[in-house]
Protein backbone atom coordinates (compact mmCIF):
# COMPACT_ATOMS: atom_id res chain seq x y z
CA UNK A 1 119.49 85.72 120.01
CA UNK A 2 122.42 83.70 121.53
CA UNK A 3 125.57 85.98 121.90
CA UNK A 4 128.93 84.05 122.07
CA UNK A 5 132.92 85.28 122.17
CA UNK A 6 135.46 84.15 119.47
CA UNK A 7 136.94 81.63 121.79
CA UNK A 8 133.61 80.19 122.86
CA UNK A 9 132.71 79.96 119.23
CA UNK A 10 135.74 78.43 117.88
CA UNK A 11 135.77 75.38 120.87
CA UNK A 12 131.80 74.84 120.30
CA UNK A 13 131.43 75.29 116.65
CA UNK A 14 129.29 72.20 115.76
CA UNK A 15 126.73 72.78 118.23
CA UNK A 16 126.58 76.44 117.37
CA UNK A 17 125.61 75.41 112.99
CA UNK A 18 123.33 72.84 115.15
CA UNK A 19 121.55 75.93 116.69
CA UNK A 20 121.40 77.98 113.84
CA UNK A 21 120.33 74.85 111.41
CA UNK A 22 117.41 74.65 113.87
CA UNK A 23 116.65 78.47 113.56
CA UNK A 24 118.84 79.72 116.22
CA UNK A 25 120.39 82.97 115.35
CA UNK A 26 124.24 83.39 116.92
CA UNK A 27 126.30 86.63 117.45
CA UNK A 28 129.68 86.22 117.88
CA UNK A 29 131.97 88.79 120.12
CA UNK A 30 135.34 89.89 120.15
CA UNK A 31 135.81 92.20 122.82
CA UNK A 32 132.21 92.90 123.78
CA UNK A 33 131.59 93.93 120.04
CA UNK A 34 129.68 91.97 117.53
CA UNK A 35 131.77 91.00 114.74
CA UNK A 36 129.55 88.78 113.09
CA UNK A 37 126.33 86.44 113.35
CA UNK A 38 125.77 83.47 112.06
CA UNK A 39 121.89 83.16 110.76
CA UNK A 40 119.85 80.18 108.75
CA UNK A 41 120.01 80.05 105.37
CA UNK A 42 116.33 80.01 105.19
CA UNK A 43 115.21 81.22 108.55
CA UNK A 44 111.94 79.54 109.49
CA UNK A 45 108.73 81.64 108.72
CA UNK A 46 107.11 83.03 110.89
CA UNK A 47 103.26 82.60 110.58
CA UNK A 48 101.63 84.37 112.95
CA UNK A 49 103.83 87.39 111.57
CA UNK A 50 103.03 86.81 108.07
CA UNK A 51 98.99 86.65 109.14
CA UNK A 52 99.41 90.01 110.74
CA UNK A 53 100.91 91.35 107.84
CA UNK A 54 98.40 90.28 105.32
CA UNK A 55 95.62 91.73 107.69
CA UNK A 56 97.58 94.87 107.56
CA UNK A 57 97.36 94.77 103.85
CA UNK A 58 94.09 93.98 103.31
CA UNK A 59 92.44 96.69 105.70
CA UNK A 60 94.90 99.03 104.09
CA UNK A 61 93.52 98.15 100.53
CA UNK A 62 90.19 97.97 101.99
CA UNK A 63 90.64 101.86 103.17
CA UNK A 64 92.62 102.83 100.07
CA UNK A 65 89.28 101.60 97.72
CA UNK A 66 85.99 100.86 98.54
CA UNK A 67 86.05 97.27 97.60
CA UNK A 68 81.85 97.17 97.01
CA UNK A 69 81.98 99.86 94.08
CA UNK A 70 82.13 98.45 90.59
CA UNK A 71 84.20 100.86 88.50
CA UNK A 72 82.57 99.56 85.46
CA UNK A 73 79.38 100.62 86.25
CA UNK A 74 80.58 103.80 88.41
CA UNK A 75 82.47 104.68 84.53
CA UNK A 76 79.29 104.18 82.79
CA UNK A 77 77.38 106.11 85.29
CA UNK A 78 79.30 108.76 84.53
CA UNK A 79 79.45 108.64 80.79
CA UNK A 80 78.41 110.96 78.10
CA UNK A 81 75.57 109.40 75.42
């Protein structure tokens, strides 16, 4: 993340929204403090973080319920006549 001061930001505006428009996330410093940040609109996704995620998910489901047992047949198993 790029980390600029007021002044900085304020004589290079343009090229900063150029930055962030190509995914580029700015913070912008008064003082040494962060007083704001300028992000994309729609930040650019991240794929090989979404993949992880849904592998997460899935083994977590996976754990959660034994995906091979048929709770149709598991209920009638059990059932009363």
């Amino acid at each position: 993340m790029l980390e600029v001061n007021v002044r900085e930001a304020r004589q290079s505006l343009s090229r900063l929204l150029d930055q962030v428009e190509a995914g580029q996330e700015i913070q912008i410093t008064r003082n040494g403090k962060v007083i704001a940040r300028l992000v994309p609109e729609h930040a650019p996704l991240d794929l090989e973080k979404v993949l992880q995620d849904a592998a997460q998910l899935r083994s977590a489901v996976t754990e959660a319920h034994d995906v091979n047992e048929n709770p149709v047949l598991i209920e009638r198993s059990e059932a009363r006549y």
